[in-house]
N, C-alpha and C. Protein backbone atom coordinates (compact mmCIF):
# COMPACT_ATOMS: atom_id res chain seq x y z
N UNK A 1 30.62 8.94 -74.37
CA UNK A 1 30.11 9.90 -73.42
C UNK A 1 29.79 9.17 -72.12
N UNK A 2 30.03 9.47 -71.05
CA UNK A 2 30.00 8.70 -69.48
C UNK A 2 28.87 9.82 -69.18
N UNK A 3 28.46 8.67 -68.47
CA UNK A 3 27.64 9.10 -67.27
C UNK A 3 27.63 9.79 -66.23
N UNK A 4 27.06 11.01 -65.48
CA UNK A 4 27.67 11.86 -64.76
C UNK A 4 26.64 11.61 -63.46
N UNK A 5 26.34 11.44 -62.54
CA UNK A 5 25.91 11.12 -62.03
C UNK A 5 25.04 12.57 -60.99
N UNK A 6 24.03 12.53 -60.98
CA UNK A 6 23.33 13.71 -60.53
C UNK A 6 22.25 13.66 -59.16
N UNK A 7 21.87 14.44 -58.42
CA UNK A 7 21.03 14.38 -57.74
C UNK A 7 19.66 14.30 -58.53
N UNK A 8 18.48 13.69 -58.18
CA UNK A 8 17.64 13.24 -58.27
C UNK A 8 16.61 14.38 -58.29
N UNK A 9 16.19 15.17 -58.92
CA UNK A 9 15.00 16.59 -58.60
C UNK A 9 13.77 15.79 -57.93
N UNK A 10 13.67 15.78 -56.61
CA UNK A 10 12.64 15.14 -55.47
C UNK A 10 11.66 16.16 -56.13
N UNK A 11 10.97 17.22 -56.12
CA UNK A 11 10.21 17.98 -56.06
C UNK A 11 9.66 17.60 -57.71
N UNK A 12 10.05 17.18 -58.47
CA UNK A 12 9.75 16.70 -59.85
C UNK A 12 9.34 15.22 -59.54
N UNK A 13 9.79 14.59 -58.67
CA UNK A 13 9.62 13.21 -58.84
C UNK A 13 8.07 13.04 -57.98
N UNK A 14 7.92 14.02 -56.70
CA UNK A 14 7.12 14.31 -56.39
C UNK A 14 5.46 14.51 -57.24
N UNK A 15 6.04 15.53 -58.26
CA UNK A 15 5.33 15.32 -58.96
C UNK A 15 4.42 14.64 -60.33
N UNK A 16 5.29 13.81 -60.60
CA UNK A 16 4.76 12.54 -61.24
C UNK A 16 3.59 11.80 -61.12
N UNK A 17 2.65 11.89 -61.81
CA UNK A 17 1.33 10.85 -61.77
C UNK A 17 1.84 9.79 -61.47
N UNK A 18 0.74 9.07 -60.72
CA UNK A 18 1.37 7.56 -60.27
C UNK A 18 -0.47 6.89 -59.97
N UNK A 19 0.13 5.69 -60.56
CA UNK A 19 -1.00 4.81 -60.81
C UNK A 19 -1.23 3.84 -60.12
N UNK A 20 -2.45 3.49 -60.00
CA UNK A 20 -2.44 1.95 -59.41
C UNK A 20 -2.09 0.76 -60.44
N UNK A 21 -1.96 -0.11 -59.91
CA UNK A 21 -1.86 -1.18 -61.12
C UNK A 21 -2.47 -2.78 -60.16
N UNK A 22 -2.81 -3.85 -61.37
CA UNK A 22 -3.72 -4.70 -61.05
C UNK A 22 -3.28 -5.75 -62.01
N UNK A 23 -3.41 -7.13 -61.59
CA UNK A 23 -3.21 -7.81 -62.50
C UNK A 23 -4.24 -9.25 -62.69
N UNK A 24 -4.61 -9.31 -63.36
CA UNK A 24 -5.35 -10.50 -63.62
C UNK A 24 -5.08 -11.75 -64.65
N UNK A 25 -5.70 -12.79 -64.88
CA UNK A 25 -5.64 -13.97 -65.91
C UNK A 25 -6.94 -14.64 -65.85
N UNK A 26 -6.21 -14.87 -67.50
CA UNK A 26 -7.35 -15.59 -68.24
C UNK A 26 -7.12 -17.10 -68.57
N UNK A 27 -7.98 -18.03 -67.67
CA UNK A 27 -7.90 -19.49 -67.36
C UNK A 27 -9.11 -19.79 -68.02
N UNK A 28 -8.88 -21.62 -68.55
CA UNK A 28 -9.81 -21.80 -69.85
C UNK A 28 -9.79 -23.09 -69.49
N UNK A 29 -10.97 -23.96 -69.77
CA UNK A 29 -11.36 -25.09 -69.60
C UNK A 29 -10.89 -25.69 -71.00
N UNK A 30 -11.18 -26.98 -71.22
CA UNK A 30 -10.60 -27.10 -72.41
C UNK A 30 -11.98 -26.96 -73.68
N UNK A 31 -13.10 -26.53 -73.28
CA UNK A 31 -13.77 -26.10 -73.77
C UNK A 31 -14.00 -24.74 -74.23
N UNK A 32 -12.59 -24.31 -73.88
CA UNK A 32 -12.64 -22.44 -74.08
C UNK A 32 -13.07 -21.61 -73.55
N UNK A 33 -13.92 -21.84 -72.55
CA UNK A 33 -14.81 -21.39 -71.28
C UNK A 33 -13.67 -20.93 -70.30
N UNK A 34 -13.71 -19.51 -69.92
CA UNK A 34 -13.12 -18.43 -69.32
C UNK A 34 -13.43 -18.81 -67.98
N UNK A 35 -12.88 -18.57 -66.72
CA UNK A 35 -12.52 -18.77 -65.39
C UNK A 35 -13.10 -17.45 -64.93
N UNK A 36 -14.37 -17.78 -64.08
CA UNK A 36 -15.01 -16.64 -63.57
C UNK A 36 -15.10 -16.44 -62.11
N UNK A 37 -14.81 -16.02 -60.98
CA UNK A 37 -14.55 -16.02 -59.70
C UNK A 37 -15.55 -15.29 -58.88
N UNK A 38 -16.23 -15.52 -57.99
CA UNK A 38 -16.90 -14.28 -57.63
C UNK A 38 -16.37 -14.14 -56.27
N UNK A 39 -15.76 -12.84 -55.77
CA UNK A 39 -15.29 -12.69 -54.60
C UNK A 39 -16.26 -12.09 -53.14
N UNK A 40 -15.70 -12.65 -51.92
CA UNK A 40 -16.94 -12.53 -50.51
C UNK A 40 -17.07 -11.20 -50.69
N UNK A 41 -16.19 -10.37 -51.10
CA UNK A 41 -16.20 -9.16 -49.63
C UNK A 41 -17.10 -7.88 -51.48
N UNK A 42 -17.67 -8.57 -52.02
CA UNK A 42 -18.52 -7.70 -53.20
C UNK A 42 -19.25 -8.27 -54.40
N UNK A 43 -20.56 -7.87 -54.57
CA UNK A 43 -21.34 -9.00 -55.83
C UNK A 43 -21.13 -8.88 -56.75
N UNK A 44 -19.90 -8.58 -57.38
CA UNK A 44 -19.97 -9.49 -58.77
C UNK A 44 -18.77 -9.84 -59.08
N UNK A 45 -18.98 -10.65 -59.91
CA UNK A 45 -18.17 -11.98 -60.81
C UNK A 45 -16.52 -10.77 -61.39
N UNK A 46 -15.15 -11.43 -61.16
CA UNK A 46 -14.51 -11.10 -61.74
C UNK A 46 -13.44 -12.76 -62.58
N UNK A 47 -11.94 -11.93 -62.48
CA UNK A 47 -11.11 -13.04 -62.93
C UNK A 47 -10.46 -12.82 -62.18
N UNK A 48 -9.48 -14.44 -62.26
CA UNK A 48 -8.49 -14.00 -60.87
C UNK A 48 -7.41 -13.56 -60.85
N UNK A 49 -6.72 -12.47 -59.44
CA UNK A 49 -6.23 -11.68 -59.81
C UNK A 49 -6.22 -10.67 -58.50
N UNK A 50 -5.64 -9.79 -58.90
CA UNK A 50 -5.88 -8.40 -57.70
C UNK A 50 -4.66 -7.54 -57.87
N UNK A 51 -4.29 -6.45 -57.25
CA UNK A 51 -3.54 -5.67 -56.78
C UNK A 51 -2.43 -5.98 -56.79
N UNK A 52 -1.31 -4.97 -57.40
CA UNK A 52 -0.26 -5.34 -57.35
C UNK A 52 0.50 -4.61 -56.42
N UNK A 53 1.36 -5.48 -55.43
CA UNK A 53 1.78 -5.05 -54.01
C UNK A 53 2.88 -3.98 -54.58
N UNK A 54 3.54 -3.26 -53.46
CA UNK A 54 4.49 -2.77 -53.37
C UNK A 54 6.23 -3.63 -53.73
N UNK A 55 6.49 -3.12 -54.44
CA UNK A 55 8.34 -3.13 -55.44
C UNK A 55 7.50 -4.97 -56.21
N UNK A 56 6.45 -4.49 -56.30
CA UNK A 56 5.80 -6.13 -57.63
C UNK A 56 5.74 -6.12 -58.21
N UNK A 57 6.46 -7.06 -59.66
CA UNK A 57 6.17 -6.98 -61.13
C UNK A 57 4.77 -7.43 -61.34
N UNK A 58 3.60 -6.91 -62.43
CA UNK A 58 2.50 -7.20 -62.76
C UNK A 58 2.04 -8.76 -62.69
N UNK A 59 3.38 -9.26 -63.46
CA UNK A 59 3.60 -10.93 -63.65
C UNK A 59 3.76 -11.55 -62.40
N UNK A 60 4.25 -11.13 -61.35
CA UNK A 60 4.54 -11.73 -60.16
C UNK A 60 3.23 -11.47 -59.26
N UNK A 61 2.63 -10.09 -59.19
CA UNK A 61 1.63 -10.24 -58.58
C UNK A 61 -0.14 -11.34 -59.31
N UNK A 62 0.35 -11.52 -60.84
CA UNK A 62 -0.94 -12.48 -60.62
C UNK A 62 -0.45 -13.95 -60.79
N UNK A 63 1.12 -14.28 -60.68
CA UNK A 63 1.23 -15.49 -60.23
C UNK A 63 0.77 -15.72 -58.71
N UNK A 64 1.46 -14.67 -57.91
CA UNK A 64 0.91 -14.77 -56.17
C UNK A 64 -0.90 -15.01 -56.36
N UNK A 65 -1.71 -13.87 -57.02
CA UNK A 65 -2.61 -14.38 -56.81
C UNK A 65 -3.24 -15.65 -57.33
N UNK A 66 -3.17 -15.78 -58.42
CA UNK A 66 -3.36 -17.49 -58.66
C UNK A 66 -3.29 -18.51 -57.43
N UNK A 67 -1.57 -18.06 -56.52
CA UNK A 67 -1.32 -18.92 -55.78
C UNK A 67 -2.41 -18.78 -54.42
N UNK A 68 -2.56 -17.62 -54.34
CA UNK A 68 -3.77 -17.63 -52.97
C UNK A 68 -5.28 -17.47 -53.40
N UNK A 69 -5.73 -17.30 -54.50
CA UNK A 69 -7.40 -17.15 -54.76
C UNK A 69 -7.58 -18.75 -54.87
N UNK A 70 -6.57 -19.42 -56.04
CA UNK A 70 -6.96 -20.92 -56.25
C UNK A 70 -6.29 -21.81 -55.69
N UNK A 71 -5.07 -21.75 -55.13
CA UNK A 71 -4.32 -22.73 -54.70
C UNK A 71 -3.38 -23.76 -55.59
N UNK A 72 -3.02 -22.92 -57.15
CA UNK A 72 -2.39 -23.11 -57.61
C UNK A 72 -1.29 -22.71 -58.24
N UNK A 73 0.13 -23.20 -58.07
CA UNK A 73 1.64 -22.86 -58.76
C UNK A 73 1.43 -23.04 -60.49
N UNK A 74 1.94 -22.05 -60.90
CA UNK A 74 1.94 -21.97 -62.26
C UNK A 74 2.67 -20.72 -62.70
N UNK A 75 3.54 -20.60 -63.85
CA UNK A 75 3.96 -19.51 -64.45
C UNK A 75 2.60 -18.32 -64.83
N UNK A 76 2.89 -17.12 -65.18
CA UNK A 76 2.22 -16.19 -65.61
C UNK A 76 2.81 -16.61 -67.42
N UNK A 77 1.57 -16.17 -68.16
CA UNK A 77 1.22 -16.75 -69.11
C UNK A 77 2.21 -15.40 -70.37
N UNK A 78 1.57 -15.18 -71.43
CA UNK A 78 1.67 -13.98 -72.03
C UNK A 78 0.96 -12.89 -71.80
N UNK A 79 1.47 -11.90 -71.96
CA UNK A 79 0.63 -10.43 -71.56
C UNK A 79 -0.51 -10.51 -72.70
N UNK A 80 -1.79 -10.27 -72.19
CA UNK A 80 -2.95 -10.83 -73.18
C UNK A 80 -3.39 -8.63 -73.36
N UNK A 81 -3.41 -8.19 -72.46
CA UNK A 81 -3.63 -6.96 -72.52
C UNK A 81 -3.34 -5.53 -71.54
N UNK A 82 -2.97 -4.37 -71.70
CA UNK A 82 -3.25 -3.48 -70.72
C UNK A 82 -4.63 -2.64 -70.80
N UNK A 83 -5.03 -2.41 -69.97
CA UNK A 83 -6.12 -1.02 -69.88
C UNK A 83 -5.85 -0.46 -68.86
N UNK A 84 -6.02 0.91 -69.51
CA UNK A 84 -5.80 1.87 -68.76
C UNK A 84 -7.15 2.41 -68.15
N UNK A 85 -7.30 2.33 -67.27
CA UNK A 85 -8.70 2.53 -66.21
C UNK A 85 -8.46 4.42 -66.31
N UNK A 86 -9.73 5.46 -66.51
CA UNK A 86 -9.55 6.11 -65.72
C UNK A 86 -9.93 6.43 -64.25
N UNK A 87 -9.19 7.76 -63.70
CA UNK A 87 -9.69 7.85 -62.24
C UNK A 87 -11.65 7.86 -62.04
N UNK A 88 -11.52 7.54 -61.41
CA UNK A 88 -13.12 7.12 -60.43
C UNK A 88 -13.27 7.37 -58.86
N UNK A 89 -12.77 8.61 -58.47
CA UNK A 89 -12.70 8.96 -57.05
C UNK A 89 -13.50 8.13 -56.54
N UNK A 90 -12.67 7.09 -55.19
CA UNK A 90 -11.63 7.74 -54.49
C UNK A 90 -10.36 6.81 -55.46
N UNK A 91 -11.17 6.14 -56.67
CA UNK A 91 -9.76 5.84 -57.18
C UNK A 91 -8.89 6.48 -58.15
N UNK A 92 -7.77 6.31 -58.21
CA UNK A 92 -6.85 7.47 -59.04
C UNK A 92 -7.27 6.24 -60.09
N UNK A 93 -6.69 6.51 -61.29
CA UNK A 93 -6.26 5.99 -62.99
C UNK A 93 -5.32 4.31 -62.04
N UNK A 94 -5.80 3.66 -62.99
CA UNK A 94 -4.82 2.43 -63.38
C UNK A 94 -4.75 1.91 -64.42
N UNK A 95 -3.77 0.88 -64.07
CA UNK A 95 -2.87 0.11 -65.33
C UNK A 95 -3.48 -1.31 -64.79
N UNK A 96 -4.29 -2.11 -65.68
CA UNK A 96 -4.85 -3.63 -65.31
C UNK A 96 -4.47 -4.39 -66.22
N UNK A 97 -3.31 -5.10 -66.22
CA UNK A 97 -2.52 -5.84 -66.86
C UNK A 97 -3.59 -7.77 -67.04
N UNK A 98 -3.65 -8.08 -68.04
CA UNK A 98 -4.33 -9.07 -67.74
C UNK A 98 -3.10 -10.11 -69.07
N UNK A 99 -2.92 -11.30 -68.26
CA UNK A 99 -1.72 -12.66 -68.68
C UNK A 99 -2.71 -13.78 -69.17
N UNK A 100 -2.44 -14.57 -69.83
CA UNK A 100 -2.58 -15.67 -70.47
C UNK A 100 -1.98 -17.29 -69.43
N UNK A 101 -3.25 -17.48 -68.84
CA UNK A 101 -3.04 -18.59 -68.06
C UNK A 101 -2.88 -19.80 -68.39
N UNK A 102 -3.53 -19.99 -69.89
CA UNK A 102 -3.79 -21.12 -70.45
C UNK A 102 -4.74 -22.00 -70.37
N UNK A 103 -4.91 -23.22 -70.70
CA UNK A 103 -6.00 -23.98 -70.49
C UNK A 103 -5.84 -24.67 -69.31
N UNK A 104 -6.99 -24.72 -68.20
CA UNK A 104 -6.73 -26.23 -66.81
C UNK A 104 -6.76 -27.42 -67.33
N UNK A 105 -5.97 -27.89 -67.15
CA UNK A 105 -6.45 -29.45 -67.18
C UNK A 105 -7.16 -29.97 -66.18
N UNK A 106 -7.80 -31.41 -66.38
CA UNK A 106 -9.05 -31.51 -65.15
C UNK A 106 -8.69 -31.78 -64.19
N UNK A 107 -7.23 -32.42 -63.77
CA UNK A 107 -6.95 -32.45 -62.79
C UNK A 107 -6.61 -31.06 -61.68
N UNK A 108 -6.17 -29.93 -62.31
CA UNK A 108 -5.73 -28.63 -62.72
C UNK A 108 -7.29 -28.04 -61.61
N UNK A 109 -8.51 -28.54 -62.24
CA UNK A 109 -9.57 -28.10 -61.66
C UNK A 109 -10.26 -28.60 -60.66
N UNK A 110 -10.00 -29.78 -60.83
CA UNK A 110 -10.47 -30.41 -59.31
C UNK A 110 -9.62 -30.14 -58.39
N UNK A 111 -8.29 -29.97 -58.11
CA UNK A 111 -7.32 -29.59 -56.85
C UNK A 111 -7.56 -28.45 -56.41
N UNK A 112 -8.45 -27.48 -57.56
CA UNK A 112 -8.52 -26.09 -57.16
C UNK A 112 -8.79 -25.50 -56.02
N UNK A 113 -8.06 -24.73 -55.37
CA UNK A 113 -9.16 -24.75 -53.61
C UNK A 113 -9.15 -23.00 -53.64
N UNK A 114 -10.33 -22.83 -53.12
CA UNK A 114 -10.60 -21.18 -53.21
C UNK A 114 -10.30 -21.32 -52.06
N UNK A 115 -9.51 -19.86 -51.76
CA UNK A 115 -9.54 -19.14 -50.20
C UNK A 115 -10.80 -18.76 -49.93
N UNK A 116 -11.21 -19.21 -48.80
CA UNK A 116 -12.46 -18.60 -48.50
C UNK A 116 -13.26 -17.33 -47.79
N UNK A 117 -11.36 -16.37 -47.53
CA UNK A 117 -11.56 -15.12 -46.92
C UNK A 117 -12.07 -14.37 -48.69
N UNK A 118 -11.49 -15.21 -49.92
CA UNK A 118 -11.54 -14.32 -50.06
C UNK A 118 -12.90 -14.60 -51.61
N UNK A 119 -13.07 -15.59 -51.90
CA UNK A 119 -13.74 -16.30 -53.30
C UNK A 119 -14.77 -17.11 -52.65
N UNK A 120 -15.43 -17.15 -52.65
CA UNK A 120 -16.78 -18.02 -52.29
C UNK A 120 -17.09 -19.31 -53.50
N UNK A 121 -17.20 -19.17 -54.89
CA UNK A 121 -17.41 -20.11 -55.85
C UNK A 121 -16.63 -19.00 -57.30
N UNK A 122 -16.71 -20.14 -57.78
CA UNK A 122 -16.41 -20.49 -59.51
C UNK A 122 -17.01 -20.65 -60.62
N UNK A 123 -16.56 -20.48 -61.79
CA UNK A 123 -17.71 -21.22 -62.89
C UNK A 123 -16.75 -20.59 -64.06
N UNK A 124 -17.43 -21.69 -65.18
CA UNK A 124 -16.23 -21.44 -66.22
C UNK A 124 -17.42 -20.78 -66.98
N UNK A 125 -17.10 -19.62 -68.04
CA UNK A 125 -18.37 -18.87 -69.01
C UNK A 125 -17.57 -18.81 -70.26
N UNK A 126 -18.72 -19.65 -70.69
CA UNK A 126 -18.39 -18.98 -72.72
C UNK A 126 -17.99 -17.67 -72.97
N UNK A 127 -17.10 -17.51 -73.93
CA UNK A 127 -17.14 -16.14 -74.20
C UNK A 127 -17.75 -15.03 -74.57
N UNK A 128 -18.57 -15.57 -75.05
CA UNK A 128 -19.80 -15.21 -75.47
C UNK A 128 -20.73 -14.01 -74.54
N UNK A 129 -20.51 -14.97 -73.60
CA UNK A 129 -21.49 -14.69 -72.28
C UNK A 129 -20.58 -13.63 -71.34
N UNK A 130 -19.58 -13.38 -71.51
CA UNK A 130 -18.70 -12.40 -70.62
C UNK A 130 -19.53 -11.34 -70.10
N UNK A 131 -20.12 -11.36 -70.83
CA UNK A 131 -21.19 -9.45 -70.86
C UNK A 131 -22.29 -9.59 -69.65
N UNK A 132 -22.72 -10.87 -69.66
CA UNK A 132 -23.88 -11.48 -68.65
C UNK A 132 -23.65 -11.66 -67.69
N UNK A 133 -22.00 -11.74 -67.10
CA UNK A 133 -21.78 -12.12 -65.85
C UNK A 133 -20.64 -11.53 -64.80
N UNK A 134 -19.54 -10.53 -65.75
CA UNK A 134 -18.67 -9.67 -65.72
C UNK A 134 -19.33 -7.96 -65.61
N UNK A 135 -18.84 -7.24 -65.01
CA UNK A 135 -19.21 -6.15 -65.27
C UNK A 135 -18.99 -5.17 -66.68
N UNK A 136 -19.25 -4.39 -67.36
CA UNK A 136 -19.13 -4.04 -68.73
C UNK A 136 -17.40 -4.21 -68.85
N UNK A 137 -17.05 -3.20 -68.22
CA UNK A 137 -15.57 -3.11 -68.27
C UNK A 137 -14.82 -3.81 -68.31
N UNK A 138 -15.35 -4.89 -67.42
CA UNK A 138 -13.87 -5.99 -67.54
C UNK A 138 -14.50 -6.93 -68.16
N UNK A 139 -15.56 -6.90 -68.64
CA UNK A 139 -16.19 -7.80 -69.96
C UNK A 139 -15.49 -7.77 -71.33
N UNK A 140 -15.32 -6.31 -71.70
CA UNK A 140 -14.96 -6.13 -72.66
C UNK A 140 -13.33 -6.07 -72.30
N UNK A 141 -12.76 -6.45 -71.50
CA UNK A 141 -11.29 -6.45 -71.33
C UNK A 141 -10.81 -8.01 -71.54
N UNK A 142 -12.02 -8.42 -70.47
CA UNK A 142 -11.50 -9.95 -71.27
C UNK A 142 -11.88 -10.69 -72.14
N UNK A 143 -12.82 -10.18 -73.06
CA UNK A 143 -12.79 -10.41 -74.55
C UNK A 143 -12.06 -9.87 -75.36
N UNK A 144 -11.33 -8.66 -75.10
CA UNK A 144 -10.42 -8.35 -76.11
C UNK A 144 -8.90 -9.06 -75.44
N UNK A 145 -9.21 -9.33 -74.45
CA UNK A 145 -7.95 -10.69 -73.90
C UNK A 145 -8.19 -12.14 -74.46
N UNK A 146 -9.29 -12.47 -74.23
CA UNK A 146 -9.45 -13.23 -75.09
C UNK A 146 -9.41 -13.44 -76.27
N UNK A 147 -9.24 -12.57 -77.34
CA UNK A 147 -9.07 -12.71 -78.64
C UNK A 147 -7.68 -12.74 -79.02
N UNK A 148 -7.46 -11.92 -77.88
CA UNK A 148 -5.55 -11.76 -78.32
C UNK A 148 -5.06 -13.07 -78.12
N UNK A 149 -5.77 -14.09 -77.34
CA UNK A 149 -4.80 -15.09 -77.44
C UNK A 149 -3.96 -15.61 -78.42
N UNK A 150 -2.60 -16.16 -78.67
CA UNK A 150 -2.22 -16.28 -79.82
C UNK A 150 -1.47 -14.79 -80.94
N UNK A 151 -1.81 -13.96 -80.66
CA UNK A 151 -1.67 -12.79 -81.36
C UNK A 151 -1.07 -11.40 -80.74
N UNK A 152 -0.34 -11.39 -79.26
CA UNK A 152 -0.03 -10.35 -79.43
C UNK A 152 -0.96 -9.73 -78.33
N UNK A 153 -0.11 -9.04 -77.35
CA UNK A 153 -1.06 -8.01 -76.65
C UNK A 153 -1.91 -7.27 -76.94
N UNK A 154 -2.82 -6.51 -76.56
CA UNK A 154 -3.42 -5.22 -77.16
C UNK A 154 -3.37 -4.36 -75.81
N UNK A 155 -3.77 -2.64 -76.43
CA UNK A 155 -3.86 -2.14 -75.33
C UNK A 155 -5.10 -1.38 -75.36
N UNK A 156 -5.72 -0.82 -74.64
CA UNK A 156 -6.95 -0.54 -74.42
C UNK A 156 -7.25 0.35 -73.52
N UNK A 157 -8.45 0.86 -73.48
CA UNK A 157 -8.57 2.32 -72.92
C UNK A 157 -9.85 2.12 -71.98
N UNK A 158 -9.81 2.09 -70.86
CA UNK A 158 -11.62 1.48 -70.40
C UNK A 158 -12.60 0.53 -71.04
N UNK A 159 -11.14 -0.59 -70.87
CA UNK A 159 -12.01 -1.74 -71.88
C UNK A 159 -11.79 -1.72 -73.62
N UNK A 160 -11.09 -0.85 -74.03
CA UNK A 160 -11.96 -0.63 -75.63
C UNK A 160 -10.69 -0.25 -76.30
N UNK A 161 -10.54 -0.80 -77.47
CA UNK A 161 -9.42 -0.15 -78.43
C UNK A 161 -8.87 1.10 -78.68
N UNK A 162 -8.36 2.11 -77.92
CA UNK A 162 -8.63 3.43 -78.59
C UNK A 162 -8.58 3.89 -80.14
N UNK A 163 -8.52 2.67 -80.83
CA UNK A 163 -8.68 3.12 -82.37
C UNK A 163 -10.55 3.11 -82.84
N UNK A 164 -11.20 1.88 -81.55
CA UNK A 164 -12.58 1.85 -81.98
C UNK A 164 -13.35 2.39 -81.31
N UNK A 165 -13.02 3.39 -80.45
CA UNK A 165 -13.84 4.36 -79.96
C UNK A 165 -14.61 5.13 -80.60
């Protein structure tokens, strides 16, 4: 059977939900201690990461950011998790893809250089402690990123399994 080639229904495509999407990683000391960032332009602590530009794969936008929050070249890791954010006017629903950065080595951490338009300081946190210094949401995103290490994506619903809701 061939392919027939058709016009495109604009007025359907129009209407399609469309999401934001975001990508982040999870960087580890060799003590297992998670990579915590806190950015200028708002108070509190995330991971690094951000927005994924226009025609950007998830993977490509948090290699770029790696390359401009820390000042380091490196592959994007394994997909550690998705969550699906819902909307929060004025934001619509997203997709926050979070990769497997791996462990720094120390040299890895001392070269590190924050942009300073945009990260002010650093600090590596037990996992433990995610909850103390992360906001709920992406606390519990990157502990269930964190666990996946080794095992396999998961996907998740505002942080949370939708099986353990």
């Amino acid at each position: 059977m061939s392919e027939t080639p058709t016009e495109p229904d604009l007025s359907y495509i129009a209407s399609v939900t469309r999401v934001r999407a975001a990508a982040g990683v999870v960087l580890r000391d060799k003590a297992g201690r998670v990579l915590a960032v806190h950015p200028t332009y708002k108070d509190v602590w995330e991971i690094p990461g951000g927005m994924v530009e226009a025609d950007e794969s998830p993977a490509a936008a948090c290699a770029r950011e790696i390359r401009e929050e820390l000042g380091l070249s490196m592959p994007t890791g394994a997909l550690l998790c998705v969550d699906w954010v819902p909307p929060n006017p004025p934001w619509d629903g997203g997709l926050m893809f979070v990769f497997d950065g791996g462990v720094l080595t120390p040299d890895q951490i001392a070269t590190m250089r924050l942009r300073p338009d945009e990260l002010d300081r650093f600090d590596f946190v037990e996992p433990e402690r995610l909850g103390d210094v992360l906001i709920p949401r992406l606390a519990r995103r990157v502990a269930a990123a964190v666990a996946a290490i080794g095992r396999g994506g998961v996907y998740l619903e505002n942080g949370t399994a939708p099986s353990t809701r």
